[in-house]
PDB file of N, CA and C in Angstrom:
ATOM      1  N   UNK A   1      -1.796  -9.239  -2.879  1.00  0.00           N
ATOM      2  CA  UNK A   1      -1.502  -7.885  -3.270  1.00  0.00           C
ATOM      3  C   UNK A   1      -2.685  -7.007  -2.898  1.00  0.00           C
ATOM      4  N   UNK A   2      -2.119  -5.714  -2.195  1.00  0.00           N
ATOM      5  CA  UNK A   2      -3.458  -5.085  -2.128  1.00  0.00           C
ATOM      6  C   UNK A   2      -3.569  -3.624  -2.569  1.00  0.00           C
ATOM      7  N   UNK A   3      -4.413  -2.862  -3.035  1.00  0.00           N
ATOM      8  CA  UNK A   3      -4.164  -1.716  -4.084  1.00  0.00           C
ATOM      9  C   UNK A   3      -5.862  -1.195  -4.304  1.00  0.00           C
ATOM     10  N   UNK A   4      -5.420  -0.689  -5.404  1.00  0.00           N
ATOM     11  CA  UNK A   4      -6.956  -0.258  -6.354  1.00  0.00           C
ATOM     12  C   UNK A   4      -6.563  -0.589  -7.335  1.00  0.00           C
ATOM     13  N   UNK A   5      -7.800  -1.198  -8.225  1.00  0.00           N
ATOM     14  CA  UNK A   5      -7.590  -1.376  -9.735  1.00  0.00           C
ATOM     15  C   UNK A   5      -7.154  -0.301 -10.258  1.00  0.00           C
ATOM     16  N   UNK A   6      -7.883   0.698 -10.317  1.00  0.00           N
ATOM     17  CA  UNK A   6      -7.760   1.551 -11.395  1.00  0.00           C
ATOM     18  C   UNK A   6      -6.044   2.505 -11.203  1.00  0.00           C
ATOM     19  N   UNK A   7      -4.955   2.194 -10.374  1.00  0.00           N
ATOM     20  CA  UNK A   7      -3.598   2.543 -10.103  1.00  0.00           C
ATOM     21  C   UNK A   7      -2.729   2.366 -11.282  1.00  0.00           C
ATOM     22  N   UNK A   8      -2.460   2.740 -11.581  1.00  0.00           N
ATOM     23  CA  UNK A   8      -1.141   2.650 -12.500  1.00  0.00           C
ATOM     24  C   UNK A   8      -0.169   1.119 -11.812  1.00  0.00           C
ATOM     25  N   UNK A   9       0.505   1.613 -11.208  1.00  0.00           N
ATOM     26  CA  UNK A   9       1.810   1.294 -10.579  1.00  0.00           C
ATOM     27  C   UNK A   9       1.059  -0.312 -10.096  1.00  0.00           C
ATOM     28  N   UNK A  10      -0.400  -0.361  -9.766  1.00  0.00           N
ATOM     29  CA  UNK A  10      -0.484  -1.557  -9.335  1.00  0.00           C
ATOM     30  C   UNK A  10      -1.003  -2.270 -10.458  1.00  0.00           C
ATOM     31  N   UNK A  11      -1.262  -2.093 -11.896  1.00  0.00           N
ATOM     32  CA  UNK A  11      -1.838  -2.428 -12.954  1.00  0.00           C
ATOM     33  C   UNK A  11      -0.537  -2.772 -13.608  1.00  0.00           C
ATOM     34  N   UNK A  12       0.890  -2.210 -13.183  1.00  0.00           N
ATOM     35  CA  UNK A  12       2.470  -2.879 -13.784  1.00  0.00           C
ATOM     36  C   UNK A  12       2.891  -4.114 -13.010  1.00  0.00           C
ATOM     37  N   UNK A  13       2.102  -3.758 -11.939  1.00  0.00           N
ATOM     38  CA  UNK A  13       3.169  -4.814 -10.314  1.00  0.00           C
ATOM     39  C   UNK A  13       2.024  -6.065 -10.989  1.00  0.00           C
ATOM     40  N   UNK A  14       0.807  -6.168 -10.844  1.00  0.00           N
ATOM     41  CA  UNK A  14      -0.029  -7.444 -11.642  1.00  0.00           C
ATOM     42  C   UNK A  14       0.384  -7.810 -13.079  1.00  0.00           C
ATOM     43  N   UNK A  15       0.708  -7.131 -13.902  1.00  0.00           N
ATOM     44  CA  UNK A  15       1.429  -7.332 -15.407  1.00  0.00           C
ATOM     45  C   UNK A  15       2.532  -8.384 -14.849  1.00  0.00           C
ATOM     46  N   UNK A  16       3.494  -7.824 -13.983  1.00  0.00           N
ATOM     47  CA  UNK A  16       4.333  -7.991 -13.800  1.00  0.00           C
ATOM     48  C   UNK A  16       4.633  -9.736 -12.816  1.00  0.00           C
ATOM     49  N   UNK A  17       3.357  -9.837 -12.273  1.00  0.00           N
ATOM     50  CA  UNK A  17       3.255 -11.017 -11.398  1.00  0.00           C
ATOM     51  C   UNK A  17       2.545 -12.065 -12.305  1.00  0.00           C
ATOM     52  N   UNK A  18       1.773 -11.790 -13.232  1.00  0.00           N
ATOM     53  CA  UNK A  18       1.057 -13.099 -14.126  1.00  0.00           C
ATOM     54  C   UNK A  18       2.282 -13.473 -15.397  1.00  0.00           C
ATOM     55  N   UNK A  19       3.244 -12.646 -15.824  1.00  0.00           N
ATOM     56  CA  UNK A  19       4.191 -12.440 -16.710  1.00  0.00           C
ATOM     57  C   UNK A  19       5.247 -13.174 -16.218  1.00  0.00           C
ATOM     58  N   UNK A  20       4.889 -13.358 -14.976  1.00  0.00           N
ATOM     59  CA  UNK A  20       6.308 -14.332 -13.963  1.00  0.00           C
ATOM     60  C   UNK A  20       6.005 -15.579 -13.277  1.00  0.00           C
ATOM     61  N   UNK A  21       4.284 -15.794 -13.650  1.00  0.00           N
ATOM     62  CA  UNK A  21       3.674 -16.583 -13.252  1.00  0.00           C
ATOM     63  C   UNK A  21       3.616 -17.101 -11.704  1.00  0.00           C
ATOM     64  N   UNK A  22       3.960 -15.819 -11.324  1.00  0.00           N
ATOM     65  CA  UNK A  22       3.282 -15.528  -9.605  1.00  0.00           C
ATOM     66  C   UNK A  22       1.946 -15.541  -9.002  1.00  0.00           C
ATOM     67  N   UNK A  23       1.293 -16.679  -8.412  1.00  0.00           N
ATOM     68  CA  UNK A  23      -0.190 -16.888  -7.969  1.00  0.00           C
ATOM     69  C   UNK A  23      -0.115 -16.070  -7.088  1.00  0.00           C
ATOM     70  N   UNK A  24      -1.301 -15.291  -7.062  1.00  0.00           N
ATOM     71  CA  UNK A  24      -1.767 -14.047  -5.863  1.00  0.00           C
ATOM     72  C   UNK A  24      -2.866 -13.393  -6.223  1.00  0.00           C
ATOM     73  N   UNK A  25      -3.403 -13.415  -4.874  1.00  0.00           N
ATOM     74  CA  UNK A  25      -4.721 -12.703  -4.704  1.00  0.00           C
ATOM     75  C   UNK A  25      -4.753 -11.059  -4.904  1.00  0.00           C
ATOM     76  N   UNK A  26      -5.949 -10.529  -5.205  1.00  0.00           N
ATOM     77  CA  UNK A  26      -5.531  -8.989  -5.437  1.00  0.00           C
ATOM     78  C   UNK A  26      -7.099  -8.330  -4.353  1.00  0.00           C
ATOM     79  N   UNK A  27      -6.415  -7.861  -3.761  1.00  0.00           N
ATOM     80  CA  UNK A  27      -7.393  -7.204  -2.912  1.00  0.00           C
ATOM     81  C   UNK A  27      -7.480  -5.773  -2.881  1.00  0.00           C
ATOM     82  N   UNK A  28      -8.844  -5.246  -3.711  1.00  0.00           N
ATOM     83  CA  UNK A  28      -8.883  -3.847  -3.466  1.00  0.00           C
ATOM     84  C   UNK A  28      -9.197  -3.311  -2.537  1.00  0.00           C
ATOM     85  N   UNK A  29      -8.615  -2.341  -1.959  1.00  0.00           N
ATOM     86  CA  UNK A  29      -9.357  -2.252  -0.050  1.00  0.00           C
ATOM     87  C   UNK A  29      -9.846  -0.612  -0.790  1.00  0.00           C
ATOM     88  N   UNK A  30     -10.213  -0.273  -1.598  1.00  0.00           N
ATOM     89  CA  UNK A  30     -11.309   0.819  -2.035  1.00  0.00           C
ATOM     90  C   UNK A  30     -12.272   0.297  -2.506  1.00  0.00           C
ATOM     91  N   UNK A  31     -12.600  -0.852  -2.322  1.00  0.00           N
ATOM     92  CA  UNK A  31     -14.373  -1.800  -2.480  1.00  0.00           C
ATOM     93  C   UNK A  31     -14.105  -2.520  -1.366  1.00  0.00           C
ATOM     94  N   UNK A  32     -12.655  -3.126  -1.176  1.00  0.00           N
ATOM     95  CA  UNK A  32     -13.418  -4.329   0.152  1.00  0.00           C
ATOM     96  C   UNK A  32     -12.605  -3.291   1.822  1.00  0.00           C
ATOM     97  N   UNK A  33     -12.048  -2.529   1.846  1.00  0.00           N
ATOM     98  CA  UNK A  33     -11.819  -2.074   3.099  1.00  0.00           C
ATOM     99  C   UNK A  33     -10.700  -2.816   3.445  1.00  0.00           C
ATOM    100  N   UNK A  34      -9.874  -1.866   4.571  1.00  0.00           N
ATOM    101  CA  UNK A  34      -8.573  -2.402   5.266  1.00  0.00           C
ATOM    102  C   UNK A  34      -8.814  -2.602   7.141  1.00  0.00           C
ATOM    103  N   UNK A  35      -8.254  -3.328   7.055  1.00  0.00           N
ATOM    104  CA  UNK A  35      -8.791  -3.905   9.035  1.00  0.00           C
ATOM    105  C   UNK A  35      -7.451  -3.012   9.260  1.00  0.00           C
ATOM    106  N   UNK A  36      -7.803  -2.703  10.480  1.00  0.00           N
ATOM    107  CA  UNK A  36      -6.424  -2.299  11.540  1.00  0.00           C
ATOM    108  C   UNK A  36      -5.626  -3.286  11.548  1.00  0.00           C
ATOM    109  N   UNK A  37      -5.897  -4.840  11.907  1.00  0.00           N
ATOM    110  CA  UNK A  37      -4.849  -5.311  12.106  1.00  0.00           C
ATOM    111  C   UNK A  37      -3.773  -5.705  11.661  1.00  0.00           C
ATOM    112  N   UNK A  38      -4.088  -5.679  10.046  1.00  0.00           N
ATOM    113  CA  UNK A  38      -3.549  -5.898   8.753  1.00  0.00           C
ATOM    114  C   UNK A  38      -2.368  -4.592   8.957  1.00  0.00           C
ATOM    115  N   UNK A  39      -3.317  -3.183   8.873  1.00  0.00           N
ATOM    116  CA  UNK A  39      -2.243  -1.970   8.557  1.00  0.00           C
ATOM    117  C   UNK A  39      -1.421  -2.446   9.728  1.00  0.00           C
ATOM    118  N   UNK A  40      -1.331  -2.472  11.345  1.00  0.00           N
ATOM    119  CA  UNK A  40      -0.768  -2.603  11.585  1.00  0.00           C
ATOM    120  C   UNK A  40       0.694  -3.273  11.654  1.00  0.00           C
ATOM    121  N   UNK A  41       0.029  -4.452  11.145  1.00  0.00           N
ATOM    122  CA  UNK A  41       1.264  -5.275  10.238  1.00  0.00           C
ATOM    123  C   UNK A  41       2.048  -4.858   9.448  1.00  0.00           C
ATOM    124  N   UNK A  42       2.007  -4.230   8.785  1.00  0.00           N
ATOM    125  CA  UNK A  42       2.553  -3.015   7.498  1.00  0.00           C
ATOM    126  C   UNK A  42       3.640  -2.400   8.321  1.00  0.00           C
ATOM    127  N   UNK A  43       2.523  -1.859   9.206  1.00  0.00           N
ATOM    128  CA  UNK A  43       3.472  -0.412   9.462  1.00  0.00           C
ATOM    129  C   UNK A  43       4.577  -1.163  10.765  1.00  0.00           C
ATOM    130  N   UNK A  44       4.300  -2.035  10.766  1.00  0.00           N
ATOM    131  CA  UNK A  44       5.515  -2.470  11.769  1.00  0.00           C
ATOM    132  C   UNK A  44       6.827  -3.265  10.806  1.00  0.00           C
ATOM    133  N   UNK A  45       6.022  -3.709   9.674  1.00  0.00           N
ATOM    134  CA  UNK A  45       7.352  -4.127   9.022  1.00  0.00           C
ATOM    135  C   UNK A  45       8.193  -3.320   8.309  1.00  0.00           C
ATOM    136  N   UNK A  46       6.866  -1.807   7.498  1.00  0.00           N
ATOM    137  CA  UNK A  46       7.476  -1.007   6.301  1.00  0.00           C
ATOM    138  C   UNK A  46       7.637   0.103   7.384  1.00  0.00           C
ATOM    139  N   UNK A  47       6.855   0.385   8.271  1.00  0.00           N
ATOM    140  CA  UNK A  47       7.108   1.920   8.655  1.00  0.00           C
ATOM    141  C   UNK A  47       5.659   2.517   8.091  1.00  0.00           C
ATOM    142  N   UNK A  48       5.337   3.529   9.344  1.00  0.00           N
ATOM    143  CA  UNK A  48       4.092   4.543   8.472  1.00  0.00           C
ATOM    144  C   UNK A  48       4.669   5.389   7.509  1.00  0.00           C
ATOM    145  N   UNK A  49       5.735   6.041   7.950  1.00  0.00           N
ATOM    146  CA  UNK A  49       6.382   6.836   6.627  1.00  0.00           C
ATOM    147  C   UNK A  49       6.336   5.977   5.195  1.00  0.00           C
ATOM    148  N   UNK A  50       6.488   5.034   4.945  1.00  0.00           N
ATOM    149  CA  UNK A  50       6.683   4.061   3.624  1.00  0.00           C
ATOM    150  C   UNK A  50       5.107   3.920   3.259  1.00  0.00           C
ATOM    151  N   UNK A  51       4.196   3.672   4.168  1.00  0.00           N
ATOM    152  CA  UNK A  51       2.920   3.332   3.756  1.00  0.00           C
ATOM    153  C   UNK A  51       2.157   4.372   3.769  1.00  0.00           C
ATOM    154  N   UNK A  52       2.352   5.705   3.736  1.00  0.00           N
ATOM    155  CA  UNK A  52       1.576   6.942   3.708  1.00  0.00           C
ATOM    156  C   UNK A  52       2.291   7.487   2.650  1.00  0.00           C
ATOM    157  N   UNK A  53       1.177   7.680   1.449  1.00  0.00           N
ATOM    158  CA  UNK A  53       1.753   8.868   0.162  1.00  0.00           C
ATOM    159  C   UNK A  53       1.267   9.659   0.591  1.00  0.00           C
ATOM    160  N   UNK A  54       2.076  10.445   0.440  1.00  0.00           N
ATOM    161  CA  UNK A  54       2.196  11.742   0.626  1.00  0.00           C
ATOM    162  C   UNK A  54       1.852  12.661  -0.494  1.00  0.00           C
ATOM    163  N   UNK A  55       2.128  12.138  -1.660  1.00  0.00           N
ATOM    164  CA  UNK A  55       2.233  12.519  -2.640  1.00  0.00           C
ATOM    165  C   UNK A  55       0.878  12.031  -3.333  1.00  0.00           C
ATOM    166  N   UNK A  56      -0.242  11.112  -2.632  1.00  0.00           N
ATOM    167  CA  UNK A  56      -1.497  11.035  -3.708  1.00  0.00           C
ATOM    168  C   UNK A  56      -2.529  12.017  -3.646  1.00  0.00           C
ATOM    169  N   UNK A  57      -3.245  12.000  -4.114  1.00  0.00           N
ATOM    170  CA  UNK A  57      -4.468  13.029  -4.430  1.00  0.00           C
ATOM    171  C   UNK A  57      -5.473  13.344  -3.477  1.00  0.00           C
ATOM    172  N   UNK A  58      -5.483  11.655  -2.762  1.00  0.00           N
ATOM    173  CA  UNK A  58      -6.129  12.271  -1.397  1.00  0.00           C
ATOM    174  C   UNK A  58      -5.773  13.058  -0.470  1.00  0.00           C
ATOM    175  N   UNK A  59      -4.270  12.719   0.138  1.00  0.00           N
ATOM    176  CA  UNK A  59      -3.315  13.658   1.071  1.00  0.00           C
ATOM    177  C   UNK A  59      -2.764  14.544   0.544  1.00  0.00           C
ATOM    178  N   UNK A  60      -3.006  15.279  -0.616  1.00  0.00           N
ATOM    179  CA  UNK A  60      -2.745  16.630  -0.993  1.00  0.00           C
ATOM    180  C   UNK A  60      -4.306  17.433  -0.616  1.00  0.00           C
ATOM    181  N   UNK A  61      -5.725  16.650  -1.011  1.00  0.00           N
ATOM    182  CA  UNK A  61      -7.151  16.977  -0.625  1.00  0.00           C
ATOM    183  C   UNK A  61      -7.202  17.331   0.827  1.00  0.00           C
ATOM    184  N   UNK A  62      -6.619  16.715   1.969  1.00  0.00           N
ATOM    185  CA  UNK A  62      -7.034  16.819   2.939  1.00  0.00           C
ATOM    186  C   UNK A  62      -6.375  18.434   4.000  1.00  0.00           C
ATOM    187  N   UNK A  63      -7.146  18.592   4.452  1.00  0.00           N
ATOM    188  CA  UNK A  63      -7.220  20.129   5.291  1.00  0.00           C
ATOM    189  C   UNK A  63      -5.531  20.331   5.991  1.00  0.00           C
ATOM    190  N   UNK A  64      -4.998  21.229   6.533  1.00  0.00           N
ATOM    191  CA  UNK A  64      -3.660  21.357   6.483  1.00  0.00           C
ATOM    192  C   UNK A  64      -3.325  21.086   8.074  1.00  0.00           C
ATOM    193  N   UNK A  65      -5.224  21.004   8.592  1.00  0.00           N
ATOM    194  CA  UNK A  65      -5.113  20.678  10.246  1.00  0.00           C
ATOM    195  C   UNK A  65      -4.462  19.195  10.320  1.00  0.00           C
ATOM    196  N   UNK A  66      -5.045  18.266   8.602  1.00  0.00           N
ATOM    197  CA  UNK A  66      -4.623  16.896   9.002  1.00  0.00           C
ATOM    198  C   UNK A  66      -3.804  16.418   9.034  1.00  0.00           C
ATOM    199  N   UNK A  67      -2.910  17.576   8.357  1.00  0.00           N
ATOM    200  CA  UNK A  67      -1.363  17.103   7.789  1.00  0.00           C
ATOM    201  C   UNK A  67      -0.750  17.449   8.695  1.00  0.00           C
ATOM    202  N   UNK A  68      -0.497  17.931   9.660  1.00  0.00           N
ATOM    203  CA  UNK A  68       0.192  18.873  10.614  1.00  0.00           C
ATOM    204  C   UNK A  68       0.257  17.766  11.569  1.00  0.00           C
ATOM    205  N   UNK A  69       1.461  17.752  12.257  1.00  0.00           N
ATOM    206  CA  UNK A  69       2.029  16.908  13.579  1.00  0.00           C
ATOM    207  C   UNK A  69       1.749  15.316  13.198  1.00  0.00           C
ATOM    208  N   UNK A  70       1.457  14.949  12.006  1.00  0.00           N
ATOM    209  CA  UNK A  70       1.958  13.282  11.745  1.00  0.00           C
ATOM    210  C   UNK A  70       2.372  12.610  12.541  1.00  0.00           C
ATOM    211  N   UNK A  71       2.066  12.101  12.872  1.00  0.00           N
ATOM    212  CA  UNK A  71       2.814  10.538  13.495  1.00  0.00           C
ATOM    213  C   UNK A  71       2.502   9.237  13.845  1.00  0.00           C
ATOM    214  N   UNK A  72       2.662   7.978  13.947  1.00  0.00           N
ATOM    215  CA  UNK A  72       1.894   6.673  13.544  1.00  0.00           C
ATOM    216  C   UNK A  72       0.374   6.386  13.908  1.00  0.00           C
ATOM    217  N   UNK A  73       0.313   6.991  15.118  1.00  0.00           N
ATOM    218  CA  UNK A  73      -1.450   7.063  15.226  1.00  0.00           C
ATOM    219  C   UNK A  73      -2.299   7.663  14.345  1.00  0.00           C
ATOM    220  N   UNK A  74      -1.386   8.994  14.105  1.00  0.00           N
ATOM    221  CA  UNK A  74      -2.876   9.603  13.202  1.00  0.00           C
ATOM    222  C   UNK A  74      -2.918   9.455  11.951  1.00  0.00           C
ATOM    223  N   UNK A  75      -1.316   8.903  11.429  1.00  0.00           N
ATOM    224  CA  UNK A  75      -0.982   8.818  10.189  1.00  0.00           C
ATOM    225  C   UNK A  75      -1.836   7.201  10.209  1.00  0.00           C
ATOM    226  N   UNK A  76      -2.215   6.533  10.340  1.00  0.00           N
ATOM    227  CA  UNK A  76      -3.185   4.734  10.685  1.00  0.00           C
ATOM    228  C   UNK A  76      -4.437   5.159  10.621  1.00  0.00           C
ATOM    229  N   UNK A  77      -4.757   6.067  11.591  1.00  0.00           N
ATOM    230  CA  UNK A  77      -6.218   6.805  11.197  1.00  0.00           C
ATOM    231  C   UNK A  77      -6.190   7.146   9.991  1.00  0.00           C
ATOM    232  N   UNK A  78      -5.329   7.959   9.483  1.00  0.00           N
ATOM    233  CA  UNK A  78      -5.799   8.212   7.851  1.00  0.00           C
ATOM    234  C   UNK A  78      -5.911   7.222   7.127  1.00  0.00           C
ATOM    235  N   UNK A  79      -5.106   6.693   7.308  1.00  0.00           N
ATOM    236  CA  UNK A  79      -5.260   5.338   6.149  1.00  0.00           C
ATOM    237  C   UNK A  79      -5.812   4.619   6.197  1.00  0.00           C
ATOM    238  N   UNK A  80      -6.399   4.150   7.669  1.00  0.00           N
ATOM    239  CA  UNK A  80      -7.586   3.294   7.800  1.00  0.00           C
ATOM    240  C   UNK A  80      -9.205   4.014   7.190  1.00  0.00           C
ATOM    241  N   UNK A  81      -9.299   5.695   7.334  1.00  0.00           N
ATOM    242  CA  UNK A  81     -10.521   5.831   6.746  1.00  0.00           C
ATOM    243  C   UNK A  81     -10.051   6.271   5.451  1.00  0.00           C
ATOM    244  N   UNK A  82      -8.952   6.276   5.277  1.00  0.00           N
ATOM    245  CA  UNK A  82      -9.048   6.587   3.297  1.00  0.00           C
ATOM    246  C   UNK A  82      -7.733   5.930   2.928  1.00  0.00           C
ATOM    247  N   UNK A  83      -7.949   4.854   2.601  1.00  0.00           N
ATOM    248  CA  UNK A  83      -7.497   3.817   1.959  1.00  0.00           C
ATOM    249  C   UNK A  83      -6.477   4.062   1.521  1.00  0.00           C
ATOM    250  N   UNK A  84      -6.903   5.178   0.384  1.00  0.00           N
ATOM    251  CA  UNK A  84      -6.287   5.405  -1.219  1.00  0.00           C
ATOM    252  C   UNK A  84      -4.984   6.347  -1.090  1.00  0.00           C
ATOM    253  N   UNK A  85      -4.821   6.734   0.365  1.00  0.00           N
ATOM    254  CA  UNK A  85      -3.622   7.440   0.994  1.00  0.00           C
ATOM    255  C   UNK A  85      -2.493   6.397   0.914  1.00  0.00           C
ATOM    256  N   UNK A  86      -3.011   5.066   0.880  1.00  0.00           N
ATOM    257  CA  UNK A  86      -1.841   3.827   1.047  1.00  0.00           C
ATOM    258  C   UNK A  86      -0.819   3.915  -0.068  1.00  0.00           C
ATOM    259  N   UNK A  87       0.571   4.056  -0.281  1.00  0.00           N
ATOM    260  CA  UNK A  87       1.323   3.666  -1.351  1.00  0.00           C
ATOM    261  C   UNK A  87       0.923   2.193  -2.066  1.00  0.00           C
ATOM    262  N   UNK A  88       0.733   2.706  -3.094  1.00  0.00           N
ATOM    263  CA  UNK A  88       0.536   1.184  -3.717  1.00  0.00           C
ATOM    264  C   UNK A  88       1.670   0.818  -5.059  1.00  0.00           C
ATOM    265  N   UNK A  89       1.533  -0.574  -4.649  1.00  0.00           N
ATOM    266  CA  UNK A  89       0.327  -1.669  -4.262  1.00  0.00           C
ATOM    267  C   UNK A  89       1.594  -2.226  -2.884  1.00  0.00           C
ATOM    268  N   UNK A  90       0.359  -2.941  -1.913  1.00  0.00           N
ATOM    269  CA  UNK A  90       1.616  -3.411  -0.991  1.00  0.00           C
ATOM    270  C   UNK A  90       1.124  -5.031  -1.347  1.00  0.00           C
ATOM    271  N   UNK A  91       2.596  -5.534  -1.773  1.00  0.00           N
ATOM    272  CA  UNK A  91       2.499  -6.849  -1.346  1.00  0.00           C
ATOM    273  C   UNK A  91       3.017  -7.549  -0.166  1.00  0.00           C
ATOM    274  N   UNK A  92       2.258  -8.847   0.197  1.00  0.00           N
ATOM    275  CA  UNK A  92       3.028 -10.136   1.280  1.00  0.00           C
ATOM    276  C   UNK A  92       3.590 -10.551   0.481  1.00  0.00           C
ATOM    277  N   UNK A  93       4.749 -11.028   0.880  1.00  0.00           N
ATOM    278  CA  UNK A  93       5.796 -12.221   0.619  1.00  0.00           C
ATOM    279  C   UNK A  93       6.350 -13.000   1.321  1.00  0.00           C
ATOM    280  N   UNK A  94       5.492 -13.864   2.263  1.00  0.00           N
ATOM    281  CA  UNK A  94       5.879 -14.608   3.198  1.00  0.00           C
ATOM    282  C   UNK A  94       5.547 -13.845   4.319  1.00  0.00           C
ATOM    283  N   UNK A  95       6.784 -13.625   5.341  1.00  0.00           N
ATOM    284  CA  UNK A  95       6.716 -12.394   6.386  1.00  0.00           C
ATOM    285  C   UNK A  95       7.228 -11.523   6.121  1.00  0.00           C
ATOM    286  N   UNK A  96       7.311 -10.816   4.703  1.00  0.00           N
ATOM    287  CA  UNK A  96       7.912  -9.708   4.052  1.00  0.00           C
ATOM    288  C   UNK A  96       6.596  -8.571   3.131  1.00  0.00           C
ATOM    289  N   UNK A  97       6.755  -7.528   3.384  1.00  0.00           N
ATOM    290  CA  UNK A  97       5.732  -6.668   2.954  1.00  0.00           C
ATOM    291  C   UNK A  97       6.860  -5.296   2.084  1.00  0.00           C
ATOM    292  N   UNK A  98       6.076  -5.794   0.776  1.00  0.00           N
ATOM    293  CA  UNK A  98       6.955  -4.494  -0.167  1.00  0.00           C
ATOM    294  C   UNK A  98       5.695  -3.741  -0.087  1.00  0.00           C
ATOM    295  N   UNK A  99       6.456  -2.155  -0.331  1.00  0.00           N
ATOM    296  CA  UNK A  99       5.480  -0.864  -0.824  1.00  0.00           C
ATOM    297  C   UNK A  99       5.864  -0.305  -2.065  1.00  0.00           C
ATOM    298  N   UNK A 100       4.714  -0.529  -2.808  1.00  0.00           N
ATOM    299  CA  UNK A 100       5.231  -0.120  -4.396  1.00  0.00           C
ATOM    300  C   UNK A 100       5.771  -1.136  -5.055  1.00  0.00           C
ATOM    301  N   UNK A 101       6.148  -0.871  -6.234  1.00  0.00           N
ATOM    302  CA  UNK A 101       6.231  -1.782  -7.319  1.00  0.00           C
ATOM    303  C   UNK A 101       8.107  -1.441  -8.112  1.00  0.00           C
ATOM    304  N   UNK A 102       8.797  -2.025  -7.508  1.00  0.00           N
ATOM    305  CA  UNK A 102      10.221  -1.895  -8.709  1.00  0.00           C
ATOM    306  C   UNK A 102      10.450  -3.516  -9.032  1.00  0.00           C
ATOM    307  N   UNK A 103      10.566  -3.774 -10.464  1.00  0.00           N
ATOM    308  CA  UNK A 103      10.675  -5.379 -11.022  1.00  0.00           C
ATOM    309  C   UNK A 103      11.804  -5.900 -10.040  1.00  0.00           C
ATOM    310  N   UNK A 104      12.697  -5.310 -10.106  1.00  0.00           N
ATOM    311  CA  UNK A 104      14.166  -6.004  -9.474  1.00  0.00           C
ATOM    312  C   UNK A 104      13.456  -6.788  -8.166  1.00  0.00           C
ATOM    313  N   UNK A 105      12.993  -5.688  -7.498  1.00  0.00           N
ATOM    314  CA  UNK A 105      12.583  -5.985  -5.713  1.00  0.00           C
ATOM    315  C   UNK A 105      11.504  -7.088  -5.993  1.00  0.00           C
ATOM    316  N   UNK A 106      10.808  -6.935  -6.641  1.00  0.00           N
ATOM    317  CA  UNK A 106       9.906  -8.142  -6.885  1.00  0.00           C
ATOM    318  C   UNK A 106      10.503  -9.170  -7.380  1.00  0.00           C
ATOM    319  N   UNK A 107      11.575  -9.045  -7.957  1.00  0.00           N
ATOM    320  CA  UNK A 107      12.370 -10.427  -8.691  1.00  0.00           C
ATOM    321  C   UNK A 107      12.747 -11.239  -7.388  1.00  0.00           C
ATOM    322  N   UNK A 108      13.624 -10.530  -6.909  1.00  0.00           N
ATOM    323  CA  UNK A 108      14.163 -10.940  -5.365  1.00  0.00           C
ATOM    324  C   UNK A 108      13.590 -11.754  -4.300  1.00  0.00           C
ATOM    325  N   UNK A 109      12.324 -10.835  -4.641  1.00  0.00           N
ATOM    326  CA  UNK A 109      11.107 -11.295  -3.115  1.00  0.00           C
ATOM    327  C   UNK A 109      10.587 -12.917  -3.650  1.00  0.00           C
ATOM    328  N   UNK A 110      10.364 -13.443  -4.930  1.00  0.00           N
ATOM    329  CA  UNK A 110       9.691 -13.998  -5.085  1.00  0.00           C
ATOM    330  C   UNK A 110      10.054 -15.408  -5.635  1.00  0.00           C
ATOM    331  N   UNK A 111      11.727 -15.337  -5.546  1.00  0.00           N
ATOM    332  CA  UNK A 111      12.384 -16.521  -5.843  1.00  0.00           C
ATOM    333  C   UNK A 111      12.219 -17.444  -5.080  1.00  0.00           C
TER     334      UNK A 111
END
């Protein structure tokens, strides 16, 4: 699983994985950092649209030059230098990558 501690949504999705007795690693990539090759992985399974909030605090912070003309390159650049733009939490599940946290979808993924 990878996220920030201090997230809401990824502080339910971990409740939610020791409560179901799901073994998994938790990787904060706002202390340990995200590789390209990883996001890339993401964004080929979820899509950059799915893995870019739009809606967090950083990408509402950023200048209106950055937001303007989106699209998978620059939207990877963002997220590779600010992390915390990532929807969280994303988990692996095999060769399956969820974004965000709904119990059901996690029920599913992990049978």
């Amino acid at each position: 699983m990878y996220g920030i501690t201090t997230c809401d949504t990824v502080k339910k999705a971990r409740v939610w994985l020791e409560g179901h007795d799901v073994a998994y690693r938790f990787h904060d990539f706002r202390a340990e950092g995200l590789d390209a090759k990883r996001l890339d992985g993401w964004v080929g399974k979820a899509g950059w649209e799915r893995l870019l909030n739009k809606a967090s605090t950083t990408f509402r912070e950023l200048p209106d030059k950055d937001k303007q003309g989106l699209d998978e390159k620059k939207a990877k650049a963002l997220m590779l230098a600010k992390p915390t733009m990532i929807k969280r939490p994303v988990l692996e599940v095999g060769d399956r990558v969820l974004v965000g946290f709904k119990a059901d979808v996690y029920e599913a993924a992990v049978k």
